[in-house]
N, C-alpha and C. Protein backbone atom coordinates (compact mmCIF):
# COMPACT_ATOMS: atom_id res chain seq x y z
N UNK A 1 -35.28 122.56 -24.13
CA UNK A 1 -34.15 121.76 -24.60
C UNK A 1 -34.23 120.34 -24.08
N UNK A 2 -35.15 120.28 -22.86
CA UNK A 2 -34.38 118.77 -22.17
C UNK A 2 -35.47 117.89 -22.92
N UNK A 3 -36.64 118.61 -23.15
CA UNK A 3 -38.05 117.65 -23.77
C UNK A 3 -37.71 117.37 -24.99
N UNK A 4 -36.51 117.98 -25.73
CA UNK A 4 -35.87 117.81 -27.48
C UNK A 4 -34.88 116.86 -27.39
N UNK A 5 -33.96 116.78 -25.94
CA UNK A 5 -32.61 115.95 -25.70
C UNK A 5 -32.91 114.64 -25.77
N UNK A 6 -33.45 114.55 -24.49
CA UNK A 6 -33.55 113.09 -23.90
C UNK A 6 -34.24 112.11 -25.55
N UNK A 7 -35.49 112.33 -26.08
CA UNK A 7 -35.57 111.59 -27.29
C UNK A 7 -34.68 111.75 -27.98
N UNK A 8 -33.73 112.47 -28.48
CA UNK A 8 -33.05 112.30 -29.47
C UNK A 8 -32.38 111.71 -29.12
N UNK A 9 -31.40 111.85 -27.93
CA UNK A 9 -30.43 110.73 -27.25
C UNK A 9 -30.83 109.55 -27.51
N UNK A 10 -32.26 109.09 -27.17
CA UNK A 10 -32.56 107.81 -26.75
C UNK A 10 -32.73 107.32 -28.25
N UNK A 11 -33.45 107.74 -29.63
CA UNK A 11 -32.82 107.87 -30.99
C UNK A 11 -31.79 107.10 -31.47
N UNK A 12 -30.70 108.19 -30.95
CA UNK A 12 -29.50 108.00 -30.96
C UNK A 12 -28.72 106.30 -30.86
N UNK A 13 -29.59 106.29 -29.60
CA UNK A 13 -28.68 105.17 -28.50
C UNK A 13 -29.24 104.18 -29.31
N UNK A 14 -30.48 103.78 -29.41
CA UNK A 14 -31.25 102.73 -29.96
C UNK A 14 -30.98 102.10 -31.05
N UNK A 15 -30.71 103.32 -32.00
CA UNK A 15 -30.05 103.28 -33.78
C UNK A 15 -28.97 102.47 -33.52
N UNK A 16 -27.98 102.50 -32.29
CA UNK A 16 -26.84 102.21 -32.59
C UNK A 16 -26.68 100.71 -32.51
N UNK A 17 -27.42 100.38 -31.01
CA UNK A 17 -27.70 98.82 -30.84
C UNK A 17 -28.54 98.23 -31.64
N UNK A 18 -29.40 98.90 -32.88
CA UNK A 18 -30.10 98.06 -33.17
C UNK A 18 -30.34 98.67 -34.39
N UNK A 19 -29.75 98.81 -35.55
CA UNK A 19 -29.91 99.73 -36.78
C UNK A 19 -31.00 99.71 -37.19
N UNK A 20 -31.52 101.00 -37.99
CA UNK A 20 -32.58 101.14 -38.73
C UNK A 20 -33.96 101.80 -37.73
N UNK A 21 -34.90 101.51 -38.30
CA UNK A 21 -36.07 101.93 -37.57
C UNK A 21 -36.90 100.87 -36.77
N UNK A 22 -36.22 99.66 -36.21
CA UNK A 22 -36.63 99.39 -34.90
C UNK A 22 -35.90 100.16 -34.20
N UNK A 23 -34.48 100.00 -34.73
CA UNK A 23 -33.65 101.12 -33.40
C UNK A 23 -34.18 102.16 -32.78
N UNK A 24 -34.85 103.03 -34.05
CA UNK A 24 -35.28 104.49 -33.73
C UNK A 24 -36.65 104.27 -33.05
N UNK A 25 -37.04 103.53 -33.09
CA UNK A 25 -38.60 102.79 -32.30
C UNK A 25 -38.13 102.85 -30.63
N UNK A 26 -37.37 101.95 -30.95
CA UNK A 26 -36.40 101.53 -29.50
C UNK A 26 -35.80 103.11 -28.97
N UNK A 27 -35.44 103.34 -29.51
CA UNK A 27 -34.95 104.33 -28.63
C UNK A 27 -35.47 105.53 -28.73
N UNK A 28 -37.14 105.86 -29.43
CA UNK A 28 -37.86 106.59 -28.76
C UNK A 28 -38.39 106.47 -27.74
N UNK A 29 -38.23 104.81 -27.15
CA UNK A 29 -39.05 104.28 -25.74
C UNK A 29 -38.25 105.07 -24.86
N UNK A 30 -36.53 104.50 -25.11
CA UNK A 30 -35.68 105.09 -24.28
C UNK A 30 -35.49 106.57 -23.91
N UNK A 31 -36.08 106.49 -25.00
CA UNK A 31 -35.76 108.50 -24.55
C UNK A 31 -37.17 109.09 -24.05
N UNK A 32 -38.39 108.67 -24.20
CA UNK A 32 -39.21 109.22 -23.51
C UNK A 32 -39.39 108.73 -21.97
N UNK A 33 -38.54 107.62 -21.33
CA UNK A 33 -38.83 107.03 -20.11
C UNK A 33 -37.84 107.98 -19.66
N UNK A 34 -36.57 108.39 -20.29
CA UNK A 34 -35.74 108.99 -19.83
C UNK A 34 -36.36 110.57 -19.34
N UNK A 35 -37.17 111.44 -20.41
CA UNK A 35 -38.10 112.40 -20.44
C UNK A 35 -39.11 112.13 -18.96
N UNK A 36 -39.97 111.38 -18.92
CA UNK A 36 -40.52 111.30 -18.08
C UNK A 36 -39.44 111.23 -16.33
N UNK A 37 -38.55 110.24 -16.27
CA UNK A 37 -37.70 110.39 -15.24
C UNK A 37 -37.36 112.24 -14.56
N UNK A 38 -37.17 112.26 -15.77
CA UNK A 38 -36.27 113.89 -15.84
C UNK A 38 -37.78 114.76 -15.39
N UNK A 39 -38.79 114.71 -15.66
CA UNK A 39 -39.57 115.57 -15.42
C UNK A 39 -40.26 115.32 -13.99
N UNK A 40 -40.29 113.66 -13.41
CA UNK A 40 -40.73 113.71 -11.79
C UNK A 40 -39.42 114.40 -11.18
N UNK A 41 -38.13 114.54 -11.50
CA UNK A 41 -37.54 114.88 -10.68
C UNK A 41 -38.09 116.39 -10.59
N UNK A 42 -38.33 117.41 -11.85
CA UNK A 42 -38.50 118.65 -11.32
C UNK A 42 -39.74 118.79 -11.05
N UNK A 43 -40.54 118.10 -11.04
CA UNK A 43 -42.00 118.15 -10.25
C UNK A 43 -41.87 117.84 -8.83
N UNK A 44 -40.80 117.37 -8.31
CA UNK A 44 -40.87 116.75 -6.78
C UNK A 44 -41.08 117.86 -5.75
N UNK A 45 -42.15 117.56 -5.42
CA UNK A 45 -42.88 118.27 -4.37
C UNK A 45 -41.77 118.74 -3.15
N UNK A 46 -41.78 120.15 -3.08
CA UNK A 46 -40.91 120.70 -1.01
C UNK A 46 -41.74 120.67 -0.37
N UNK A 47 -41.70 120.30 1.02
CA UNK A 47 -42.54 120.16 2.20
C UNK A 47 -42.75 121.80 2.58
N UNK A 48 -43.52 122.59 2.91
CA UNK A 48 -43.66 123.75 2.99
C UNK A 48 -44.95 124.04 4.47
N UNK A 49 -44.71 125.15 4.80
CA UNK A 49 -45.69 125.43 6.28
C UNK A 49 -46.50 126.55 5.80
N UNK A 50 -47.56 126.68 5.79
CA UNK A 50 -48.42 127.94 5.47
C UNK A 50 -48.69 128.24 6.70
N UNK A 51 -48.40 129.58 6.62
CA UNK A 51 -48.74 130.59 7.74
C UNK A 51 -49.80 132.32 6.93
N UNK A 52 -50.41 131.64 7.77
CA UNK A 52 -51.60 132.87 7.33
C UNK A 52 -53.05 133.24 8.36
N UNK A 53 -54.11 134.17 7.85
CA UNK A 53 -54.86 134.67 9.54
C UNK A 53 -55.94 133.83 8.79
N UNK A 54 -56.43 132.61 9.88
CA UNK A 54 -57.47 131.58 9.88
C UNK A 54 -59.08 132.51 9.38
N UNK A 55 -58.99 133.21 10.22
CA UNK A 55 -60.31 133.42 9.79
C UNK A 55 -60.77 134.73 8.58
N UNK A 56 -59.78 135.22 8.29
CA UNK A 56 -59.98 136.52 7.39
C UNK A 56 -59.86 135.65 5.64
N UNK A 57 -58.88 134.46 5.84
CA UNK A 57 -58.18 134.21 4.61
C UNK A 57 -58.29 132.62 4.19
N UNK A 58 -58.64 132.00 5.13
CA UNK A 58 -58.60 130.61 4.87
C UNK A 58 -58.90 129.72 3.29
N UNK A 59 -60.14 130.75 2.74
CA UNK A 59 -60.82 130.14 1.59
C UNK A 59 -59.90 130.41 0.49
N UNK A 60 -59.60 131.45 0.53
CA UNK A 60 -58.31 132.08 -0.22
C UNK A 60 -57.04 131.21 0.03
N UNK A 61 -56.62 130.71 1.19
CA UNK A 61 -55.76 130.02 1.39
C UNK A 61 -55.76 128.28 0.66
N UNK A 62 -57.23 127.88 0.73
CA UNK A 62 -57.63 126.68 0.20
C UNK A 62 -57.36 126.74 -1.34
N UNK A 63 -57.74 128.01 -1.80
CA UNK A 63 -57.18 127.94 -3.04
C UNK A 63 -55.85 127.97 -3.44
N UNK A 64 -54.75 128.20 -3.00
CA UNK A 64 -53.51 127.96 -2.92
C UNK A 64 -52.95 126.79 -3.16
N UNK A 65 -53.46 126.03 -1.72
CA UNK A 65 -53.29 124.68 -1.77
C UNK A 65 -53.56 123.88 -3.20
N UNK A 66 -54.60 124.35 -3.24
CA UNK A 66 -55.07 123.41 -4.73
C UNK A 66 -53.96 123.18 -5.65
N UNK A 67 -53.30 124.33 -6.04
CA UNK A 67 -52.29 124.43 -6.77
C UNK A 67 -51.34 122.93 -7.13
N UNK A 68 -51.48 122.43 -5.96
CA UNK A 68 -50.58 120.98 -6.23
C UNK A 68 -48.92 121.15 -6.12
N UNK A 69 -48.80 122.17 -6.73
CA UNK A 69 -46.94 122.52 -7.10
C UNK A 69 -46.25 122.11 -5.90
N UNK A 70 -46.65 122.13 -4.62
CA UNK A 70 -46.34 121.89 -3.24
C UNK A 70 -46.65 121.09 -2.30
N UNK A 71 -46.67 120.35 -0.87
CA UNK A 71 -46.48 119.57 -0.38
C UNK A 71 -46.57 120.82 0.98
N UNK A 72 -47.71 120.70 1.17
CA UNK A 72 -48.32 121.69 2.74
C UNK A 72 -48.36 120.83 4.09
N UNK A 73 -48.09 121.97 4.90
CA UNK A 73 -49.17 121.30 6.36
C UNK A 73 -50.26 120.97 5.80
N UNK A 74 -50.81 120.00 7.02
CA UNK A 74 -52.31 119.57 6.75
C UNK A 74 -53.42 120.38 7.16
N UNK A 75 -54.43 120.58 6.12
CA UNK A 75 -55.53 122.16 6.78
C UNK A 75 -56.06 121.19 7.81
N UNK A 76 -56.44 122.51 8.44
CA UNK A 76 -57.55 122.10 9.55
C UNK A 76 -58.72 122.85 9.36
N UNK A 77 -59.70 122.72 9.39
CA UNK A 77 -61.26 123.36 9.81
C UNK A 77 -61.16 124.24 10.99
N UNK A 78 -62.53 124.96 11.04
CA UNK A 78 -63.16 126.26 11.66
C UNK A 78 -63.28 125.23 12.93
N UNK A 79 -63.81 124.26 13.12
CA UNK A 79 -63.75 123.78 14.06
C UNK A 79 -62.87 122.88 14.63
N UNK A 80 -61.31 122.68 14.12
CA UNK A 80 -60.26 121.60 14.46
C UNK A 80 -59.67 122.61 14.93
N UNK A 81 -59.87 124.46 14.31
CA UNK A 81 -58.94 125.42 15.04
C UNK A 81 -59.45 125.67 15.98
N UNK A 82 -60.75 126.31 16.26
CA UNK A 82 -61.20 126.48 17.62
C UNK A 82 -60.73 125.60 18.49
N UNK A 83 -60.73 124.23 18.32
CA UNK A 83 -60.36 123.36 19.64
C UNK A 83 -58.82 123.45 19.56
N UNK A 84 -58.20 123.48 19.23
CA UNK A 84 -56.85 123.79 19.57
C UNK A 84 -56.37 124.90 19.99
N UNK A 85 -56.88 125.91 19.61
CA UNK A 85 -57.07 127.24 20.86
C UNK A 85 -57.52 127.34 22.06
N UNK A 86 -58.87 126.24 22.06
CA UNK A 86 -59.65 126.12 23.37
C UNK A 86 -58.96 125.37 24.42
N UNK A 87 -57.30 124.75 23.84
CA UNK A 87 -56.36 124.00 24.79
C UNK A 87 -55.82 125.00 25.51
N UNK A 88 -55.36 126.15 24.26
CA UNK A 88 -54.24 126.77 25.57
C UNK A 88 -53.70 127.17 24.56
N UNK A 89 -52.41 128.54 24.89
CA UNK A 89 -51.37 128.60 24.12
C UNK A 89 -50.08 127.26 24.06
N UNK A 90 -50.30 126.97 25.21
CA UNK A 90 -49.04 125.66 24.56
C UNK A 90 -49.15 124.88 23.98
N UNK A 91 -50.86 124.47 23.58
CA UNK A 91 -51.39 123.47 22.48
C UNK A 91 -51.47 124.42 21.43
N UNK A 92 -51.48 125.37 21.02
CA UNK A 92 -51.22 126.46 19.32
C UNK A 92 -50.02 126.17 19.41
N UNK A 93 -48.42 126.63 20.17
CA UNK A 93 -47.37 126.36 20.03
C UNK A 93 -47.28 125.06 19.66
N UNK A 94 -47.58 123.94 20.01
CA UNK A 94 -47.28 123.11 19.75
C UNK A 94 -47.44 122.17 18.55
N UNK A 95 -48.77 122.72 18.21
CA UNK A 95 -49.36 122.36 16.59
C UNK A 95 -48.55 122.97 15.66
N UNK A 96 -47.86 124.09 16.22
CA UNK A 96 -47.24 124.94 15.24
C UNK A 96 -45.61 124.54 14.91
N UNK A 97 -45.49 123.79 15.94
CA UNK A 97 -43.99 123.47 16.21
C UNK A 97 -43.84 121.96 15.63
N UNK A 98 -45.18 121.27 15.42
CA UNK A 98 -44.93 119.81 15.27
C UNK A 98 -45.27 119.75 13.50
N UNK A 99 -46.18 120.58 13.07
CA UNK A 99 -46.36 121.11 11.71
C UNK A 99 -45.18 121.56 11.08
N UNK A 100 -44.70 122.39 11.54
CA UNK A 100 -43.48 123.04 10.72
C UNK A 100 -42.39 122.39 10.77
N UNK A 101 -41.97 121.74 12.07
CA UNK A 101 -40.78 119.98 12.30
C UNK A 101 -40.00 120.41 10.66
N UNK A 102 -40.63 119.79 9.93
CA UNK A 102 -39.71 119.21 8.99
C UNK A 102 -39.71 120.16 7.66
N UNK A 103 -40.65 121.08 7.64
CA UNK A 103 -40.74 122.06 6.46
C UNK A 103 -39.58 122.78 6.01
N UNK A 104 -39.36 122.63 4.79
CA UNK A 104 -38.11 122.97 4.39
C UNK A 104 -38.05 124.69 3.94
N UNK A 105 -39.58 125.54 3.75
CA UNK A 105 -40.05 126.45 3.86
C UNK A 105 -41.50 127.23 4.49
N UNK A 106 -41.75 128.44 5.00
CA UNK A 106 -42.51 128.83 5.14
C UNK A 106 -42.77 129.82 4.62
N UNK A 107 -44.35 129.79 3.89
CA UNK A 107 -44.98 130.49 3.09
C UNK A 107 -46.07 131.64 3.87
N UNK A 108 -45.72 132.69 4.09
CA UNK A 108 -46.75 133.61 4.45
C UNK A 108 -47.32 134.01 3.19
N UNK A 109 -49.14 133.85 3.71
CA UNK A 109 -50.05 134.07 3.09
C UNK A 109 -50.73 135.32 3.14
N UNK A 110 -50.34 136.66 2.88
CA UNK A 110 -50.75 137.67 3.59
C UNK A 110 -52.51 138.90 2.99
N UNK A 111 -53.35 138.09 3.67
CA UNK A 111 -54.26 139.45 3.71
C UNK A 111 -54.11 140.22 3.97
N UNK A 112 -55.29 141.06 4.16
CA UNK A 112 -55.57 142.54 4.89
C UNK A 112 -54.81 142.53 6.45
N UNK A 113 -55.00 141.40 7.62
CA UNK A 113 -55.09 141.54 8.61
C UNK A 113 -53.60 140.51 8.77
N UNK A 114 -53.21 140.12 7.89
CA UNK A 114 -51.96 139.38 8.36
C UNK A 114 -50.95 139.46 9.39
N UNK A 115 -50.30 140.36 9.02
CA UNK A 115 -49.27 140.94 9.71
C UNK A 115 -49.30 141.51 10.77
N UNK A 116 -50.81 141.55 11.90
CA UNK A 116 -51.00 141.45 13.27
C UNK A 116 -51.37 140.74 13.90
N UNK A 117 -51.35 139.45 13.13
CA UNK A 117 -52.32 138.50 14.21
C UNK A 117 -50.90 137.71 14.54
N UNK A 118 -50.73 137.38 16.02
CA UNK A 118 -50.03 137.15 16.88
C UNK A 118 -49.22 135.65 16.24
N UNK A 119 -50.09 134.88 16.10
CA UNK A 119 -49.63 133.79 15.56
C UNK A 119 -48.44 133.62 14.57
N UNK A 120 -48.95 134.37 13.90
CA UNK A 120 -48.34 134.47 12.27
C UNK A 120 -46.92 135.22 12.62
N UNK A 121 -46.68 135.82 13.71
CA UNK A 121 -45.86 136.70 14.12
C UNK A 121 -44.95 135.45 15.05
N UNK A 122 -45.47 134.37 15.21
CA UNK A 122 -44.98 133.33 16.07
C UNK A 122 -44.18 132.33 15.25
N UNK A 123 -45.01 132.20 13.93
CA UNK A 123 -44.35 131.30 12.82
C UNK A 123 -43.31 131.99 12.62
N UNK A 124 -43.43 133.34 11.82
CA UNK A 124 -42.41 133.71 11.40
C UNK A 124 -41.08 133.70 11.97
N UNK A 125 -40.77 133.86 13.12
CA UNK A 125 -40.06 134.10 14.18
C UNK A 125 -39.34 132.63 14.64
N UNK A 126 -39.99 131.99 14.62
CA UNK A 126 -39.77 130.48 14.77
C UNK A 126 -39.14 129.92 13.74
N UNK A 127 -39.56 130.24 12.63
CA UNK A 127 -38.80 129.62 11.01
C UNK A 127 -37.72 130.58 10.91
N UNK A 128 -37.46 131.34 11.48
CA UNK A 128 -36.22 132.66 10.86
C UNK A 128 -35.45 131.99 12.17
N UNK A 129 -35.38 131.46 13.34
CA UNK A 129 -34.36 130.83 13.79
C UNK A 129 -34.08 129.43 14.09
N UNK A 130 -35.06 128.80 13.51
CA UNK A 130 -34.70 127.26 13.03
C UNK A 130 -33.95 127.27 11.43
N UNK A 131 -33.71 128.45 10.87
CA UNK A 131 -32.64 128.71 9.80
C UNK A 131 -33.57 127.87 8.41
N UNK A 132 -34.81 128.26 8.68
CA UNK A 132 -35.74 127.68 7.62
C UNK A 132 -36.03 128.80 6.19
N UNK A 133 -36.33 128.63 4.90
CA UNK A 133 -36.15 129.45 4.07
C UNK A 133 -38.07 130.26 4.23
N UNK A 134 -38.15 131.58 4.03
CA UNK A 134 -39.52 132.71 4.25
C UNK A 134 -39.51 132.80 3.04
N UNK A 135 -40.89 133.06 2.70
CA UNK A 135 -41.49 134.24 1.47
C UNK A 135 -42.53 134.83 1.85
N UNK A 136 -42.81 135.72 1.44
CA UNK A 136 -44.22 136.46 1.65
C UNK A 136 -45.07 136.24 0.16
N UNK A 137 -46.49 136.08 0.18
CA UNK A 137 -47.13 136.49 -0.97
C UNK A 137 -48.29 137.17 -0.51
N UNK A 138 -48.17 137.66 -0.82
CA UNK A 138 -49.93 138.91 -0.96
C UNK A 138 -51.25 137.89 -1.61
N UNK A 139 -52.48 137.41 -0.68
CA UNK A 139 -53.19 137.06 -1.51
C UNK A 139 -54.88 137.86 -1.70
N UNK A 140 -54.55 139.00 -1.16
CA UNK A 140 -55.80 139.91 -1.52
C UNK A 140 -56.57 139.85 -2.59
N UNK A 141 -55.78 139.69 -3.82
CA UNK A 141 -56.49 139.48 -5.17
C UNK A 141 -57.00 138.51 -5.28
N UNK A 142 -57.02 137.17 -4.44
CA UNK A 142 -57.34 135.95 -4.71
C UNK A 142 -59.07 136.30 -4.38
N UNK A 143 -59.61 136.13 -5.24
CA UNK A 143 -61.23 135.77 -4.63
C UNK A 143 -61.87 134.99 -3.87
N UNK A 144 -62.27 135.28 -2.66
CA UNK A 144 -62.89 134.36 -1.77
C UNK A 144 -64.87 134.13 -2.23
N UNK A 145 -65.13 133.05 -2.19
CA UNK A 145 -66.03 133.17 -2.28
C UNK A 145 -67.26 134.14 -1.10
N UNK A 146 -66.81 133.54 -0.30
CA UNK A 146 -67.79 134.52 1.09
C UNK A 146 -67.68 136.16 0.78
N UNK A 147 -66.12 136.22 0.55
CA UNK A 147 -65.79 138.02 1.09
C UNK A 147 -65.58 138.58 -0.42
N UNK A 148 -65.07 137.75 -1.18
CA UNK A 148 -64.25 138.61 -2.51
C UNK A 148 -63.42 138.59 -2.34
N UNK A 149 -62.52 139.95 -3.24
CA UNK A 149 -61.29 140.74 -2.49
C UNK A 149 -61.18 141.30 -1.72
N UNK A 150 -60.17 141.30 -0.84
CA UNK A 150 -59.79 142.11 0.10
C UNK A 150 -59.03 143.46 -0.37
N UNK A 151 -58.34 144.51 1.10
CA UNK A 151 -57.73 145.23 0.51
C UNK A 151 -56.22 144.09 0.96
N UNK A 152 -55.26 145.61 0.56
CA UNK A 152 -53.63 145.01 0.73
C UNK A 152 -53.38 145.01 2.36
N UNK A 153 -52.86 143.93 2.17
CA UNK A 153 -52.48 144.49 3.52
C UNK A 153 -50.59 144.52 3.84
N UNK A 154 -50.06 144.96 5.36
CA UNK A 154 -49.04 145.54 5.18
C UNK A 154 -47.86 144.13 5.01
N UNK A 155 -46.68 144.45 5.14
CA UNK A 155 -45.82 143.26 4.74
C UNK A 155 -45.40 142.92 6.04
N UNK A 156 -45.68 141.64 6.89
CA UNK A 156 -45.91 141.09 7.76
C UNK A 156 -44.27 141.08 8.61
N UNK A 157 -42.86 140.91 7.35
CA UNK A 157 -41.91 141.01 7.77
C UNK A 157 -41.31 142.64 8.26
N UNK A 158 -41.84 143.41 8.04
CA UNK A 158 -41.69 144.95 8.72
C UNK A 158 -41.62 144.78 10.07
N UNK A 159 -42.57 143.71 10.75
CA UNK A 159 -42.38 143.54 12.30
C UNK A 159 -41.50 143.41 12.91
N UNK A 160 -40.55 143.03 12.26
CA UNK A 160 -39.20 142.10 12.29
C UNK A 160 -38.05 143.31 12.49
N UNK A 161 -36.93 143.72 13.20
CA UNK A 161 -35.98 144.59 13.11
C UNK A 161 -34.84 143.56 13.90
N UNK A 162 -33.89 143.60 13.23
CA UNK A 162 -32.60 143.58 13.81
C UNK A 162 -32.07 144.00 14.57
N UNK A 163 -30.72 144.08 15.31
CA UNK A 163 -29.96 144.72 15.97
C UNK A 163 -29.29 145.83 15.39
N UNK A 164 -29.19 145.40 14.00
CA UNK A 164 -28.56 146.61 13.29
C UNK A 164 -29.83 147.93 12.77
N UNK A 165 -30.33 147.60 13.00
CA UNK A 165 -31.36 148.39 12.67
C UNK A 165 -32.58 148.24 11.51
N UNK A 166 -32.19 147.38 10.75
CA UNK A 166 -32.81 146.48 9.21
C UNK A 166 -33.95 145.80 9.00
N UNK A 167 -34.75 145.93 8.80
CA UNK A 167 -36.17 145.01 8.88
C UNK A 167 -35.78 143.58 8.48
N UNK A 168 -36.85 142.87 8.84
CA UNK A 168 -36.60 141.35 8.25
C UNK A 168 -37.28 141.53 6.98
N UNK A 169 -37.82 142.61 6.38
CA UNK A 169 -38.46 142.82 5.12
C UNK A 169 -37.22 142.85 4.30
N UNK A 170 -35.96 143.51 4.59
CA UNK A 170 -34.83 143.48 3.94
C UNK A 170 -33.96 142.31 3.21
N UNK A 171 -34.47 140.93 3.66
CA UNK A 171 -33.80 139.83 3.49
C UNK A 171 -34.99 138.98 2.64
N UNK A 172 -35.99 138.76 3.10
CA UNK A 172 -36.86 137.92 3.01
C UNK A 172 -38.25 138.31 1.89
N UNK A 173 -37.68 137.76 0.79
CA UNK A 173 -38.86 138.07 -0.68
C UNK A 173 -40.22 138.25 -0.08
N UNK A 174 -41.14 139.45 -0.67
CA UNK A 174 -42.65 139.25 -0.22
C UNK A 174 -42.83 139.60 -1.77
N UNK A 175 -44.16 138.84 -2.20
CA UNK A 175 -44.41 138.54 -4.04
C UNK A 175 -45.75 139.29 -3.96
N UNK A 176 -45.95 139.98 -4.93
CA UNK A 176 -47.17 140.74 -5.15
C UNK A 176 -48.08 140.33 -6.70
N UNK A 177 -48.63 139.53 -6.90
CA UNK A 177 -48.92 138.93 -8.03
C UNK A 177 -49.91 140.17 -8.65
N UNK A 178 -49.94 139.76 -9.80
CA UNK A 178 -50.48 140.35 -10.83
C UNK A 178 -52.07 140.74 -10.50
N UNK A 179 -52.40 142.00 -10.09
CA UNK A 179 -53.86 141.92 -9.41
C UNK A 179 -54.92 141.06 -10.52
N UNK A 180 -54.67 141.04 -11.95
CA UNK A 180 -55.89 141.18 -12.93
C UNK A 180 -55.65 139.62 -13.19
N UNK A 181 -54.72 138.90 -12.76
CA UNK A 181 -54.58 137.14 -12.75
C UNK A 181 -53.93 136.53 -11.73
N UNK A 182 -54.18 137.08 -10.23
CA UNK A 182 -53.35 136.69 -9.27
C UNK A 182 -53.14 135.53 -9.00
N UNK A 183 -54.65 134.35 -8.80
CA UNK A 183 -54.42 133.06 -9.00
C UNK A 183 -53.41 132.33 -10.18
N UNK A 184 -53.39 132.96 -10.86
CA UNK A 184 -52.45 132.04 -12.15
C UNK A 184 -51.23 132.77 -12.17
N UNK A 185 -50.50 133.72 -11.73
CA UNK A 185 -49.28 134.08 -11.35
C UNK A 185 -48.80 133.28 -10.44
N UNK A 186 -49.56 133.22 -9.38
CA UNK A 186 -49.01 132.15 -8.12
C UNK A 186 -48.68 131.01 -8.84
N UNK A 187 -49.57 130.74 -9.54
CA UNK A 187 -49.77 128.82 -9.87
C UNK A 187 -48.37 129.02 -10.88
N UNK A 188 -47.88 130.35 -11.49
CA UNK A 188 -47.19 129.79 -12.58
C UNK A 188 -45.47 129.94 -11.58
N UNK A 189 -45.27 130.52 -10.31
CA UNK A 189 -44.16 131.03 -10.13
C UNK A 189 -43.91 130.32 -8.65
N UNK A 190 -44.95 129.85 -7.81
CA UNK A 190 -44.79 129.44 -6.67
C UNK A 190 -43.49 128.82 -6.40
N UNK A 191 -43.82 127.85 -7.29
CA UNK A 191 -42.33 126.62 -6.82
C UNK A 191 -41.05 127.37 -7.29
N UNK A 192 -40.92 128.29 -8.05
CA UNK A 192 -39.64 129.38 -8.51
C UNK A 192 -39.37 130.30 -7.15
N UNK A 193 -40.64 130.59 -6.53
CA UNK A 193 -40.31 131.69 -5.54
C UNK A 193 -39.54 130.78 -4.61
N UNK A 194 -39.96 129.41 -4.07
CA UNK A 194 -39.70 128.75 -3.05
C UNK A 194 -38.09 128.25 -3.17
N UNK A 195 -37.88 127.54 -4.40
CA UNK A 195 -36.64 127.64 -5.03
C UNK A 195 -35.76 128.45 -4.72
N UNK A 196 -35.96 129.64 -4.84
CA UNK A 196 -35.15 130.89 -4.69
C UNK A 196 -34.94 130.93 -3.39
N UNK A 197 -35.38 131.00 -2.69
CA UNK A 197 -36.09 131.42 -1.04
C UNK A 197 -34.99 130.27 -0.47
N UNK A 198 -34.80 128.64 -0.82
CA UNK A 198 -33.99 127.87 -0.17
C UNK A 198 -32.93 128.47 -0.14
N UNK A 199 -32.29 128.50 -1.99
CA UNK A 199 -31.10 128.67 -2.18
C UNK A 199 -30.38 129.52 -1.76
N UNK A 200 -30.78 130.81 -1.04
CA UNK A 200 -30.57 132.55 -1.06
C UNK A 200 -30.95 133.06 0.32
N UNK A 201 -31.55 132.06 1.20
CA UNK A 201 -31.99 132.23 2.46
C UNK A 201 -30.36 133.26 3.09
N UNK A 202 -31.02 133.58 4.16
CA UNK A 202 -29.65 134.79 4.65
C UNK A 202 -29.58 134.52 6.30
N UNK A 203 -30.52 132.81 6.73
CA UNK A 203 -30.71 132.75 8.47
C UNK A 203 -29.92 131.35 8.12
């Protein structure tokens, strides 16, 4: 509807200040600048934190990124992570804490091995009480070049229990894409999942 509106409006508007078919000239300009306006706004990139296991998933993870739909931390390399491990845990905390600062969501990326590696168990935990919006996506199906597919692995928010007794799996979307087009499910729904995830958050 809005890619049919805005020209006809602008049509509209043009005809009126200026009869005939310069008008309608004129105010096809107007209505497609208007079109274009309208469409950076719903393209505008959310700042987002990927959390996922460096070395099982990364390539898989690179393909994500590609996607564009989003506005990530900045990757690091096999060797920018080693040295920031080789600091210490308060230099990982801290990469992790100065990365995520301003992210308006965090995206778990979940392989096979996700949902035990310590880290990822650190993000999560960290974004669920800085009152930041979670999703989970499964990216097993994604093809890595080195490994392939992986298997599934488990849902990373199960770790998670309340006081009441409730998993953090209970609150917090985990997305299972389409095994036979997983890359192009993501690419077509990402920014919908994240969307959702702000609006509906429950921290």
């Amino acid at each position: 509807m809005e890619q049919v509106f805005w020209p006809s409006a602008g049509a509209l508007l043009g005809n009126v200040l200026l009869p005939g078919i310069g008008g309608l000239l004129a105010g096809g300009v107007i209505g497609g600048a208007l079109t274009l306006n309208s469409k950076e706004k719903k393209v505008a990139k959310i700042p987002v934190f990927y959390s996922f296991h460096f070395a099982n998933d990364v390539m898989r993870v690179q393909q994500i990124r590609n996607i564009g739909a989003i506005e990530g931390n900045s990757a690091v390399n096999a060797n920018e992570w080693e040295q920031i491990k080789r600091n210490g845990k308060a230099a990982v905390q801290n990469w992790i804490d100065q990365n995520m600062k301003y992210k308006r969501c965090v995206i778990v990326l979940i392989g096979s091995e996700t949902a035990s590696r310590p880290w990822v168990k650190y993000e999560i935990e960290r974004a669920w009480n800085q009152g930041k919006a979670i999703i989970g996506i499964h990216i097993h199906n994604i093809r890595c070049a080195r490994n392939g597919t992986c298997r599934k692995g488990a849902n990373p928010f199960d770790e998670f229990t309340f006081n009441d007794g409730r998993k953090l799996s209970s609150v917090v979307p985990c997305y299972d894409p389409d095994p036979s087009q997983a890359y192009r499910d993501i690419a077509a729904n990402i920014s919908d999942w994240i969307d959702h995830a702000i609006k509906n958050k429950r921290n």
